[in-house]
PDB file of N, CA and C in Angstrom:
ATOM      1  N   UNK A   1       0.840  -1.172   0.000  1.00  0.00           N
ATOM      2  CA  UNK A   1       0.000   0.000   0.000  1.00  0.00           C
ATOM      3  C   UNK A   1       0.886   1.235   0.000  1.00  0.00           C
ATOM      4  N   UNK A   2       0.392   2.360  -0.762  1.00  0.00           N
ATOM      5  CA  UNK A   2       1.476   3.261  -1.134  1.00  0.00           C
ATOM      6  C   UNK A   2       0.932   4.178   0.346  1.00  0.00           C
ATOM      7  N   UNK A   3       2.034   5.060   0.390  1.00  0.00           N
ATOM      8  CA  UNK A   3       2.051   6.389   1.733  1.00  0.00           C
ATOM      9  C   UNK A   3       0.399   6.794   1.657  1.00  0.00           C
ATOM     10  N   UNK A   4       0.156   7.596   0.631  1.00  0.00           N
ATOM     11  CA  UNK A   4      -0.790   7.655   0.501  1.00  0.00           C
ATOM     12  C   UNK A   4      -2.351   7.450   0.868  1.00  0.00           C
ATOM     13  N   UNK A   5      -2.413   6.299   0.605  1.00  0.00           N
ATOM     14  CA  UNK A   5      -3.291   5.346   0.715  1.00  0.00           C
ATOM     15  C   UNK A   5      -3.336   4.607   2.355  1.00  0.00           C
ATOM     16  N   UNK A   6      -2.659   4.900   3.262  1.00  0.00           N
ATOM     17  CA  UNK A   6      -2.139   4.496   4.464  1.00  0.00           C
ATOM     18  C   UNK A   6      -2.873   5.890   5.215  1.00  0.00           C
ATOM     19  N   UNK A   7      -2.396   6.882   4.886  1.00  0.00           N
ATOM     20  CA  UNK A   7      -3.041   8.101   5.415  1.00  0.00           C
ATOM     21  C   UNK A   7      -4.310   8.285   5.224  1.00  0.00           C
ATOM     22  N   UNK A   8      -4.565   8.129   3.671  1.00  0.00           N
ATOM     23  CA  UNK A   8      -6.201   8.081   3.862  1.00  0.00           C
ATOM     24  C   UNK A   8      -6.861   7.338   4.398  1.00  0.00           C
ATOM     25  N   UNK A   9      -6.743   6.158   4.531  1.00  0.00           N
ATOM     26  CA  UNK A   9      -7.500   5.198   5.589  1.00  0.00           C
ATOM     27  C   UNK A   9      -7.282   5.509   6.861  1.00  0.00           C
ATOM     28  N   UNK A  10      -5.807   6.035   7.412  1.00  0.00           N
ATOM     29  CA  UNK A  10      -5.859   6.653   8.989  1.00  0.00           C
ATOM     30  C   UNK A  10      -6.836   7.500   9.031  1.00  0.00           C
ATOM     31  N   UNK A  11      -6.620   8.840   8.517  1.00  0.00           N
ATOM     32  CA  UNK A  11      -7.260   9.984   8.269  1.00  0.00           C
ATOM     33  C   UNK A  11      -9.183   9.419   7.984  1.00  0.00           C
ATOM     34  N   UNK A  12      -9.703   8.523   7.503  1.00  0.00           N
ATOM     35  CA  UNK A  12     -10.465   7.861   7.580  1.00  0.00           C
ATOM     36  C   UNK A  12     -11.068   7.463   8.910  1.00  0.00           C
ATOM     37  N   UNK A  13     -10.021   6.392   8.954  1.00  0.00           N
ATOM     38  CA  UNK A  13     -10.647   6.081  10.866  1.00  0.00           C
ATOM     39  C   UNK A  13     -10.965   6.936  11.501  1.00  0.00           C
ATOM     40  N   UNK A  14      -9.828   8.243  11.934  1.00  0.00           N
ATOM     41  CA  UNK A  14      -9.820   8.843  13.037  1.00  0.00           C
ATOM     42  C   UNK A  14     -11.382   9.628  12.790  1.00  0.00           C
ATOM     43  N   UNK A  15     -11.720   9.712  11.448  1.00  0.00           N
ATOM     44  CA  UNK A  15     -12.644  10.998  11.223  1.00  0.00           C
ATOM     45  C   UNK A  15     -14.206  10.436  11.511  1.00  0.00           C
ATOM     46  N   UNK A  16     -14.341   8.709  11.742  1.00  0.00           N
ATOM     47  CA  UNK A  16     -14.849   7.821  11.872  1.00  0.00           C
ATOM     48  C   UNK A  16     -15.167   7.555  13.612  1.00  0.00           C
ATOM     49  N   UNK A  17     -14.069   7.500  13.849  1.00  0.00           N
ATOM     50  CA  UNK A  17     -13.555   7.907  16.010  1.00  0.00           C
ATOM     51  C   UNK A  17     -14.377   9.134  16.156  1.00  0.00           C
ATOM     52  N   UNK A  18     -14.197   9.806  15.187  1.00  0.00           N
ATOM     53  CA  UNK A  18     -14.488  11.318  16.248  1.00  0.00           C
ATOM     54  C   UNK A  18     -15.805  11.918  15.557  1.00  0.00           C
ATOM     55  N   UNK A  19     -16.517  11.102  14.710  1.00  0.00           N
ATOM     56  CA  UNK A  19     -17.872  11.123  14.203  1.00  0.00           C
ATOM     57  C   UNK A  19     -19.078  10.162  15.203  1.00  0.00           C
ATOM     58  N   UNK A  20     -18.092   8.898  15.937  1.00  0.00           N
ATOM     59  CA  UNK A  20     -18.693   8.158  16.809  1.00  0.00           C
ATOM     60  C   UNK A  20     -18.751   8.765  17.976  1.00  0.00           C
ATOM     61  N   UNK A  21     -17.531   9.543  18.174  1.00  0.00           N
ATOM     62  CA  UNK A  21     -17.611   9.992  19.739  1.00  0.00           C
ATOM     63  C   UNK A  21     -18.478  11.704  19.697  1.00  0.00           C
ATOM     64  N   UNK A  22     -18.468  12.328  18.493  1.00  0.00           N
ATOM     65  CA  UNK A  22     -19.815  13.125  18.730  1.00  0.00           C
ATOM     66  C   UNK A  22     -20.853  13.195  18.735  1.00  0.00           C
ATOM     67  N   UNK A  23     -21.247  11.836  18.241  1.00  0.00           N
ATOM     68  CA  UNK A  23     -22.769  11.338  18.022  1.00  0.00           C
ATOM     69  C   UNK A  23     -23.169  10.421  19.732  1.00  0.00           C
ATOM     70  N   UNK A  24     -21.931   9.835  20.430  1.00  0.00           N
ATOM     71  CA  UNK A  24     -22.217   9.655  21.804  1.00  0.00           C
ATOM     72  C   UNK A  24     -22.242  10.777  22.421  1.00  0.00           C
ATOM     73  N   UNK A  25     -21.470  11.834  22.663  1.00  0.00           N
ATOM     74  CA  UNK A  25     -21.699  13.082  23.087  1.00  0.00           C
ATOM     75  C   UNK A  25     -23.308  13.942  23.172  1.00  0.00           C
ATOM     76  N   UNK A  26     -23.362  13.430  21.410  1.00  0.00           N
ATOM     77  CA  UNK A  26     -24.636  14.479  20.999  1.00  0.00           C
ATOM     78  C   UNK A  26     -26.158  13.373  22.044  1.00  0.00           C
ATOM     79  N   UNK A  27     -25.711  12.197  22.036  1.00  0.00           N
ATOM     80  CA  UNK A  27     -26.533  11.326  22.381  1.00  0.00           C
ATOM     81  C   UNK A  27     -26.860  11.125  24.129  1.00  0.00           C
ATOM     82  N   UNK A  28     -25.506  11.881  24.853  1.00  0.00           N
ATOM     83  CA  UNK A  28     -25.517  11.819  25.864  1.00  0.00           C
ATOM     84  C   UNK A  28     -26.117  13.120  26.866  1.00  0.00           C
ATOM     85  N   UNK A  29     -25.776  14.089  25.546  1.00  0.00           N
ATOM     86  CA  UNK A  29     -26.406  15.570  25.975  1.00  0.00           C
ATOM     87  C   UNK A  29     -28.576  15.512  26.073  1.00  0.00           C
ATOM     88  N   UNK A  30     -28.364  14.327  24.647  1.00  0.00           N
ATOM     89  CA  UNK A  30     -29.988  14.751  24.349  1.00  0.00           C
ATOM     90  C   UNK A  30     -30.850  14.016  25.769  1.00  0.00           C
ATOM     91  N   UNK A  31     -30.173  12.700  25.999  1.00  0.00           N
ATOM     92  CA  UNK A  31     -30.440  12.392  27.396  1.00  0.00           C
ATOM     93  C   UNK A  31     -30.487  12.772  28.259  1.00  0.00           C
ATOM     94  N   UNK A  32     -29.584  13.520  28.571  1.00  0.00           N
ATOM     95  CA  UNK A  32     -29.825  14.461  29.882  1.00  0.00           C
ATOM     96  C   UNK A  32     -30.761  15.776  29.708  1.00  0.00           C
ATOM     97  N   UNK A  33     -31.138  16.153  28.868  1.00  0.00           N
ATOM     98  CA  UNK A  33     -32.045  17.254  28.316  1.00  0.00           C
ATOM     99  C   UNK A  33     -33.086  16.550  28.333  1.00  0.00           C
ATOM    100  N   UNK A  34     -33.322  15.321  28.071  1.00  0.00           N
ATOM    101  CA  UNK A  34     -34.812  14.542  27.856  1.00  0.00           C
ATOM    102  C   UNK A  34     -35.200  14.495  29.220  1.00  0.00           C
ATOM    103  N   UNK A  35     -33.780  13.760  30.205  1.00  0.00           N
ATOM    104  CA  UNK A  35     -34.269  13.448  31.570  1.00  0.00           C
ATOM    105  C   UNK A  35     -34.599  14.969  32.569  1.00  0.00           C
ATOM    106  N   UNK A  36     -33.954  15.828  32.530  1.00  0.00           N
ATOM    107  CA  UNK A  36     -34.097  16.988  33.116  1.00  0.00           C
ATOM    108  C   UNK A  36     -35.614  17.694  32.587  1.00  0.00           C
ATOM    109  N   UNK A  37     -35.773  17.459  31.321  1.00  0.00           N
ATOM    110  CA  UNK A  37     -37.188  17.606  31.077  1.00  0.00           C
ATOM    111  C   UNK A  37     -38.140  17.028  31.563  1.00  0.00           C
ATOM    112  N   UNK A  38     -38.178  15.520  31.691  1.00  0.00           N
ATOM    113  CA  UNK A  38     -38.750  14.578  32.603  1.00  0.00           C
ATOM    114  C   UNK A  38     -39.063  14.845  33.619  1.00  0.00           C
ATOM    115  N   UNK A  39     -38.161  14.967  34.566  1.00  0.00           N
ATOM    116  CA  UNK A  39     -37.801  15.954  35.880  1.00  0.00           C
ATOM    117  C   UNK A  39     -39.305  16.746  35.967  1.00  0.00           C
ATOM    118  N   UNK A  40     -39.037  18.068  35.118  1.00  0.00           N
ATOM    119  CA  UNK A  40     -39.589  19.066  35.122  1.00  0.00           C
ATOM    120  C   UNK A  40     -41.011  18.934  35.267  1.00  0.00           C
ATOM    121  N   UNK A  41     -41.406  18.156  34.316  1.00  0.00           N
ATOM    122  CA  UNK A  41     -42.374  17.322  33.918  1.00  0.00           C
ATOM    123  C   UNK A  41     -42.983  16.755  34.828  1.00  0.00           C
ATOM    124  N   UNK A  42     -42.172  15.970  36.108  1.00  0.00           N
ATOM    125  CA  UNK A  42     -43.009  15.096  36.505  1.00  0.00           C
ATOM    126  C   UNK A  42     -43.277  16.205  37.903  1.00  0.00           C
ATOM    127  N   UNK A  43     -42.277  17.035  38.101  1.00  0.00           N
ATOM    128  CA  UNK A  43     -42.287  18.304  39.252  1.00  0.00           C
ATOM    129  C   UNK A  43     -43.217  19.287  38.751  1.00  0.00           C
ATOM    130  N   UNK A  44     -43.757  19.236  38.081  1.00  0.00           N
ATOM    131  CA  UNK A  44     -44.776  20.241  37.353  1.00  0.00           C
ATOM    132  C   UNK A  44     -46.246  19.771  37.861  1.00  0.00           C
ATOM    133  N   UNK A  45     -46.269  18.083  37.302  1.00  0.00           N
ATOM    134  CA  UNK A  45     -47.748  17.296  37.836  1.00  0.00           C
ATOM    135  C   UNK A  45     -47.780  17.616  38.984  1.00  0.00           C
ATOM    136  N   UNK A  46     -46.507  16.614  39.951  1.00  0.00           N
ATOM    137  CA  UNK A  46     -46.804  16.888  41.561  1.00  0.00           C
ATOM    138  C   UNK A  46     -47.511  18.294  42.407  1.00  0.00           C
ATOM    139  N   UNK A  47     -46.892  19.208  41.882  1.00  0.00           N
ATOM    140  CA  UNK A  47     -47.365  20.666  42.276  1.00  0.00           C
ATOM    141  C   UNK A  47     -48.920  20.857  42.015  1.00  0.00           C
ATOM    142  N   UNK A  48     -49.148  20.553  40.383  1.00  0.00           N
ATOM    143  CA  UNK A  48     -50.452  20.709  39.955  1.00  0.00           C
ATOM    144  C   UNK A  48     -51.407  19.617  41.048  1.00  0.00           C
ATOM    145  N   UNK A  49     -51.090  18.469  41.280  1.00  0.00           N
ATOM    146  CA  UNK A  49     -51.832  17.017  42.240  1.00  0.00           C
ATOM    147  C   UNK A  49     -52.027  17.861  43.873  1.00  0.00           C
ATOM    148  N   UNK A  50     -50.843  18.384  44.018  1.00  0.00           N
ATOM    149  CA  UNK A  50     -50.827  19.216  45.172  1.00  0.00           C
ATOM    150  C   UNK A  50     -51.576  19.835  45.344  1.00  0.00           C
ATOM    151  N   UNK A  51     -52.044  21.014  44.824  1.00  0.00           N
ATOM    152  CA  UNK A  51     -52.542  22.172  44.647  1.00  0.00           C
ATOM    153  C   UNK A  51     -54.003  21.995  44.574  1.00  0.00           C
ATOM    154  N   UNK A  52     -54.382  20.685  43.224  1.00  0.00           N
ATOM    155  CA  UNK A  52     -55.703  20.025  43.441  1.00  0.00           C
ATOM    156  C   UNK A  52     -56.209  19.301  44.466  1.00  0.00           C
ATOM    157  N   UNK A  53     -55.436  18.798  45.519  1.00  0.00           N
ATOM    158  CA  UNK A  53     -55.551  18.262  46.552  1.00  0.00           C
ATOM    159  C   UNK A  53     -56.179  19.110  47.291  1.00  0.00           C
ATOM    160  N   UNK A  54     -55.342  20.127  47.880  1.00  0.00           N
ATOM    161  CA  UNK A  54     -55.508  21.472  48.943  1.00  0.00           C
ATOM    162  C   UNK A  54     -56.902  21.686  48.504  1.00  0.00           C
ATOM    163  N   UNK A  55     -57.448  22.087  47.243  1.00  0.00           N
ATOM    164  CA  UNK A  55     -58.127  22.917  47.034  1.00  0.00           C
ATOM    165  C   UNK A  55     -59.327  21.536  46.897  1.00  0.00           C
ATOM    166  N   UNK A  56     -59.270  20.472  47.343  1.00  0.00           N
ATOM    167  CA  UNK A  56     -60.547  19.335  46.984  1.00  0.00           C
ATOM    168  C   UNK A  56     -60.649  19.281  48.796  1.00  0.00           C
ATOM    169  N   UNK A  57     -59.502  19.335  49.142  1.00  0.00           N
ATOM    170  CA  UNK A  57     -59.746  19.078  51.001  1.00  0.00           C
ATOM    171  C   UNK A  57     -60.580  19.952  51.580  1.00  0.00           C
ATOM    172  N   UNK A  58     -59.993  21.598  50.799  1.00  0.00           N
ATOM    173  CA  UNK A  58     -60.306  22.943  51.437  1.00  0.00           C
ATOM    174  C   UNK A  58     -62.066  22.606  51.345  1.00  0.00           C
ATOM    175  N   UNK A  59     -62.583  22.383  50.269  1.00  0.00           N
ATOM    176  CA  UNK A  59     -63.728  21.955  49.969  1.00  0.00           C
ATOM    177  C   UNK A  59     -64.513  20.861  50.666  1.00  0.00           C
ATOM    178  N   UNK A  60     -64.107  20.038  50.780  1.00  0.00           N
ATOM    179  CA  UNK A  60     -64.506  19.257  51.493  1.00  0.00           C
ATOM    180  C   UNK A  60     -64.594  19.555  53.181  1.00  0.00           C
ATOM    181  N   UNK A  61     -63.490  19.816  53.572  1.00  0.00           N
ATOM    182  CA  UNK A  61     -64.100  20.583  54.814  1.00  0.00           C
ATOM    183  C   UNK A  61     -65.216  21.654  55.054  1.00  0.00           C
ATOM    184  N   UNK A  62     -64.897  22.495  53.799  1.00  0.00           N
ATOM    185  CA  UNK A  62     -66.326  23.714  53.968  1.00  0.00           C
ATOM    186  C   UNK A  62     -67.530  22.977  54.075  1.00  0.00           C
ATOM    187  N   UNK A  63     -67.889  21.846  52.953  1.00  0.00           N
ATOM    188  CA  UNK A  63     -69.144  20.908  52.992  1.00  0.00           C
ATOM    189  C   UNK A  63     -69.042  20.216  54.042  1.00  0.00           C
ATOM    190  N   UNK A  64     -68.073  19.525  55.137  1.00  0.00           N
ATOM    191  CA  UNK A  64     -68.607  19.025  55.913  1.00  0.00           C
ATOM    192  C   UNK A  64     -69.166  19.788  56.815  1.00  0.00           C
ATOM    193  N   UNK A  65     -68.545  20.942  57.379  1.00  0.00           N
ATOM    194  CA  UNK A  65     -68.715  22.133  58.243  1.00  0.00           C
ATOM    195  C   UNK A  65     -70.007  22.823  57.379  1.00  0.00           C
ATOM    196  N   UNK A  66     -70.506  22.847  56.603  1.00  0.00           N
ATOM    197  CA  UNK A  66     -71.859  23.081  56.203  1.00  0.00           C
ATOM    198  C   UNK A  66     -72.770  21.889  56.431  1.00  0.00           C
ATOM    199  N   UNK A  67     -72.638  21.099  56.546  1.00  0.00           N
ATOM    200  CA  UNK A  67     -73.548  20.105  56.467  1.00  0.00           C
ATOM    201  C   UNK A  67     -73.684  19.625  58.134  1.00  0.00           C
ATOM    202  N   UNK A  68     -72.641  19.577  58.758  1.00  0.00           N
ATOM    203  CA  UNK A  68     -72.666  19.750  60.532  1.00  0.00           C
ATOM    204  C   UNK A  68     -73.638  20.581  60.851  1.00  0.00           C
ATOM    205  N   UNK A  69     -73.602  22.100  60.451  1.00  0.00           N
ATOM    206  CA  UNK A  69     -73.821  23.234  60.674  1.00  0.00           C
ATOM    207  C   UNK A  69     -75.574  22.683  60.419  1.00  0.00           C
ATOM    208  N   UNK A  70     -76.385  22.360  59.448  1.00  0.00           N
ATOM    209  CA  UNK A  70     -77.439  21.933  58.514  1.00  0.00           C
ATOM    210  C   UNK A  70     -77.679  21.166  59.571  1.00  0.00           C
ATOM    211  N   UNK A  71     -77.353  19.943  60.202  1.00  0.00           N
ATOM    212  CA  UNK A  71     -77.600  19.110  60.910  1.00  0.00           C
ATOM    213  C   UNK A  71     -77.573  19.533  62.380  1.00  0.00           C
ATOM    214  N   UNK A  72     -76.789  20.257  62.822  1.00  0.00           N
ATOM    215  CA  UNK A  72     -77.057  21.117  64.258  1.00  0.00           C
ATOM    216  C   UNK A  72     -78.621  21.475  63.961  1.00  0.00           C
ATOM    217  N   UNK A  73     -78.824  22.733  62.827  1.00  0.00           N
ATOM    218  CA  UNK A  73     -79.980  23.646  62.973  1.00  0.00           C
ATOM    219  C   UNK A  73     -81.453  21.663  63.059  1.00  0.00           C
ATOM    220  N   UNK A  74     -80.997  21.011  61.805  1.00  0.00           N
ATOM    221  CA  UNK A  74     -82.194  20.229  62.315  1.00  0.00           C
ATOM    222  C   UNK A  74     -82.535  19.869  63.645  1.00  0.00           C
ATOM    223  N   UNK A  75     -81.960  19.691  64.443  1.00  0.00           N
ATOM    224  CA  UNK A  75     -81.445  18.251  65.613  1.00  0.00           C
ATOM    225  C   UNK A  75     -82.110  19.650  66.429  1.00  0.00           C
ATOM    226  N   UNK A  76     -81.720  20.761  66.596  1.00  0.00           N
ATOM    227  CA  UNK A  76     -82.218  21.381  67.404  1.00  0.00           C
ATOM    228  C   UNK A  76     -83.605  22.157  67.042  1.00  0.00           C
ATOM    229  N   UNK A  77     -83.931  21.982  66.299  1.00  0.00           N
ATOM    230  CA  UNK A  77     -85.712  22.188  65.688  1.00  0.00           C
ATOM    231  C   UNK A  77     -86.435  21.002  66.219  1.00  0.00           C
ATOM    232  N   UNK A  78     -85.972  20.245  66.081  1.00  0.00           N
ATOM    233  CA  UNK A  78     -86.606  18.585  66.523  1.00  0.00           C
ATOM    234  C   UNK A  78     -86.446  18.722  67.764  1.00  0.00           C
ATOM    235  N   UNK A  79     -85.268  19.175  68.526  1.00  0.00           N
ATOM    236  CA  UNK A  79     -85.693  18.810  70.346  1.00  0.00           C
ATOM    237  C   UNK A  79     -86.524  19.897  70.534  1.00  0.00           C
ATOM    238  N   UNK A  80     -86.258  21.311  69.625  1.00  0.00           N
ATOM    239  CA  UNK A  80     -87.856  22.355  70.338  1.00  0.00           C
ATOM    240  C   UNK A  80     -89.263  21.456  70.349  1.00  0.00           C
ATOM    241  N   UNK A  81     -89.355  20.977  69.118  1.00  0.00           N
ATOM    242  CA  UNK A  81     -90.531  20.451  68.898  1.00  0.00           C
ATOM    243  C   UNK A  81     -90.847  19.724  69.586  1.00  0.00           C
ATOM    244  N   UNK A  82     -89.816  18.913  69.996  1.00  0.00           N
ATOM    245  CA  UNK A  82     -90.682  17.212  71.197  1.00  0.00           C
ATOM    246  C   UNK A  82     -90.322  17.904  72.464  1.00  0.00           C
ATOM    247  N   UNK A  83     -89.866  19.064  73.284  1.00  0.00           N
ATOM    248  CA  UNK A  83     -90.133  19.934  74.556  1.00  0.00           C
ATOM    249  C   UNK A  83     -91.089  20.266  74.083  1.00  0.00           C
ATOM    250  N   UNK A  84     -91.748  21.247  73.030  1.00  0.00           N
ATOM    251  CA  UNK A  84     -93.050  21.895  72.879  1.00  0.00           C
ATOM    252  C   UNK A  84     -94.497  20.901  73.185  1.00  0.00           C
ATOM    253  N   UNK A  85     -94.047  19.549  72.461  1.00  0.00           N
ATOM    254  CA  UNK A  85     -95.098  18.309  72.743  1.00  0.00           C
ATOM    255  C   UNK A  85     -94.804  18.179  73.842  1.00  0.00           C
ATOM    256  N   UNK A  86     -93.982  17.982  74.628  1.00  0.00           N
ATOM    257  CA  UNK A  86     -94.002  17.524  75.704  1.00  0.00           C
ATOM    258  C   UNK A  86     -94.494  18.576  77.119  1.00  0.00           C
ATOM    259  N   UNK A  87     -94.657  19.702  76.741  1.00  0.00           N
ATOM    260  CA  UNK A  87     -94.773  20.838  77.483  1.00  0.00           C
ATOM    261  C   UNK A  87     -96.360  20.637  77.905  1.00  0.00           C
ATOM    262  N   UNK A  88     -96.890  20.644  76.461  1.00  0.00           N
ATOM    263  CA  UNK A  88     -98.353  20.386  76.135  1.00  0.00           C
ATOM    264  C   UNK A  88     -99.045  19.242  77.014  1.00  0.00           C
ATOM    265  N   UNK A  89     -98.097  18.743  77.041  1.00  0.00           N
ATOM    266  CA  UNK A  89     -98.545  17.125  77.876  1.00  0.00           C
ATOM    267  C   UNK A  89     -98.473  16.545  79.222  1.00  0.00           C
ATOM    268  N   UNK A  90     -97.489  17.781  79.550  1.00  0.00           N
ATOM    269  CA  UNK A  90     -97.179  17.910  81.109  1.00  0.00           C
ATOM    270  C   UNK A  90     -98.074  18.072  82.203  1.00  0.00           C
ATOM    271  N   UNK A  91     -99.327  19.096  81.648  1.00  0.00           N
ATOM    272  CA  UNK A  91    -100.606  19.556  82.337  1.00  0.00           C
ATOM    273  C   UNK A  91    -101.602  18.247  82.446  1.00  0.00           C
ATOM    274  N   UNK A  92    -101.983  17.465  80.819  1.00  0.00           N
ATOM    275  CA  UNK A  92    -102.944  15.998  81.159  1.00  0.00           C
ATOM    276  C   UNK A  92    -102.179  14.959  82.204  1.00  0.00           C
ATOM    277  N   UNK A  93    -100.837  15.129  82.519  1.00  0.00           N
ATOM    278  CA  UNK A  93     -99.849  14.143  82.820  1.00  0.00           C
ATOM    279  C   UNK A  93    -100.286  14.506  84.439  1.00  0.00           C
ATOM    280  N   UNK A  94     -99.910  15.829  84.882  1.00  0.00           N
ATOM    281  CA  UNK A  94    -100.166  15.795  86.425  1.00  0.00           C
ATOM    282  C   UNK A  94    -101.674  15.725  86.663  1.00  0.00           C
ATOM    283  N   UNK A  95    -102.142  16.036  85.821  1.00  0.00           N
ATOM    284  CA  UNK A  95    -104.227  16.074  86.026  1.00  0.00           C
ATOM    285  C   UNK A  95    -104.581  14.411  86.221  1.00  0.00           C
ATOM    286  N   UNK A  96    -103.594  13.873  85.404  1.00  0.00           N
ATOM    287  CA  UNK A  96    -104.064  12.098  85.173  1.00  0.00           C
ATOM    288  C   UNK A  96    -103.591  11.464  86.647  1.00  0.00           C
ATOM    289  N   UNK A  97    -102.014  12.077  86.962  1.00  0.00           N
ATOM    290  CA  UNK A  97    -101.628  11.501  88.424  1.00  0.00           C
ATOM    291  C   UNK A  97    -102.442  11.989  89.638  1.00  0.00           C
ATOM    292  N   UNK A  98    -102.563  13.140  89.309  1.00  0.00           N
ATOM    293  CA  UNK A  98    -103.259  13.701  90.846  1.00  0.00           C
ATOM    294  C   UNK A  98    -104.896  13.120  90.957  1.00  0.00           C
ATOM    295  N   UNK A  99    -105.473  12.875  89.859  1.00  0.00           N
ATOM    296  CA  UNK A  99    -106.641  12.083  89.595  1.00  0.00           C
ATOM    297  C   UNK A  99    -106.367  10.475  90.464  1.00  0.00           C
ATOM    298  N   UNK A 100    -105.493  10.008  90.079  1.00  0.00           N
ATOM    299  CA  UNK A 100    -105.203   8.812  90.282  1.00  0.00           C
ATOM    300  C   UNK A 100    -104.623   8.414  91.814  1.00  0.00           C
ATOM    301  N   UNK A 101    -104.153   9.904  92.450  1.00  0.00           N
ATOM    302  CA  UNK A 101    -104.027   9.669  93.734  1.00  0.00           C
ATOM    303  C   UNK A 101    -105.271  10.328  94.482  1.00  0.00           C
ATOM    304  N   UNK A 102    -106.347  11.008  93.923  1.00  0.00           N
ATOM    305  CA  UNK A 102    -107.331  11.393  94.615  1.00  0.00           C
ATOM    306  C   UNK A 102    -108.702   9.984  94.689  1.00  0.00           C
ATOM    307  N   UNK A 103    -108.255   9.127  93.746  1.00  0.00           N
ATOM    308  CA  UNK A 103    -109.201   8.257  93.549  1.00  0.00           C
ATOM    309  C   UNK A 103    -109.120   6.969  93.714  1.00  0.00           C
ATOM    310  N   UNK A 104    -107.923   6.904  94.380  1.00  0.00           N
ATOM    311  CA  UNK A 104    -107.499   5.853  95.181  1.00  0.00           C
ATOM    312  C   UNK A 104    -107.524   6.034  96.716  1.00  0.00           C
TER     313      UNK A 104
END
């Protein structure tokens, strides 16, 4: 093989070496740009999951604390009402006992 022809095939390889090792380079950069995007990506959801969380809890407490609140006002309409019956009933109640000890 003439001088020549020795160089161009070196000159070959090396240009071959350093076409492989920028395409691992280029390959190693795009990876880490993909994964740091990833990253970003998945730190982006969490915040957003977060945020929807807070704001489904915040809610949910207001409705339970409304609906407590709803259920106090019933519970205490209902005991006026059965004192009010029972108020009513207090008068036949001692008329029926004092009857019952006058007639014995």
């Amino acid at each position: 093989m003439s001088l020549e022809a020795i160089t161009s095939v070196t000159r070959a390889e090396q240009e071959a070496k350093n076409a492989v090792a920028a395409a691992q380079a280029k390959a190693k950069q795009l990876l880490a740009e993909a994964q740091a995007a990833g990253e970003a990506s998945l730190e982006a959801a969490r915040a957003k999951a977060d945020s929807e969380l807070e704001a489904l809890s915040k809610k949910a407490e207001e409705k339970s604390k409304a609906d407590a609140e709803a259920l106090g006002r019933e519970l205490e309409a209902e005991r006026e009402a059965l004192r009010k019956m029972a108020e009513g009933k207090l008068d036949a109640a001692a008329a029926l006992i004092v009857e019952r000890i006058v007639n014995d």
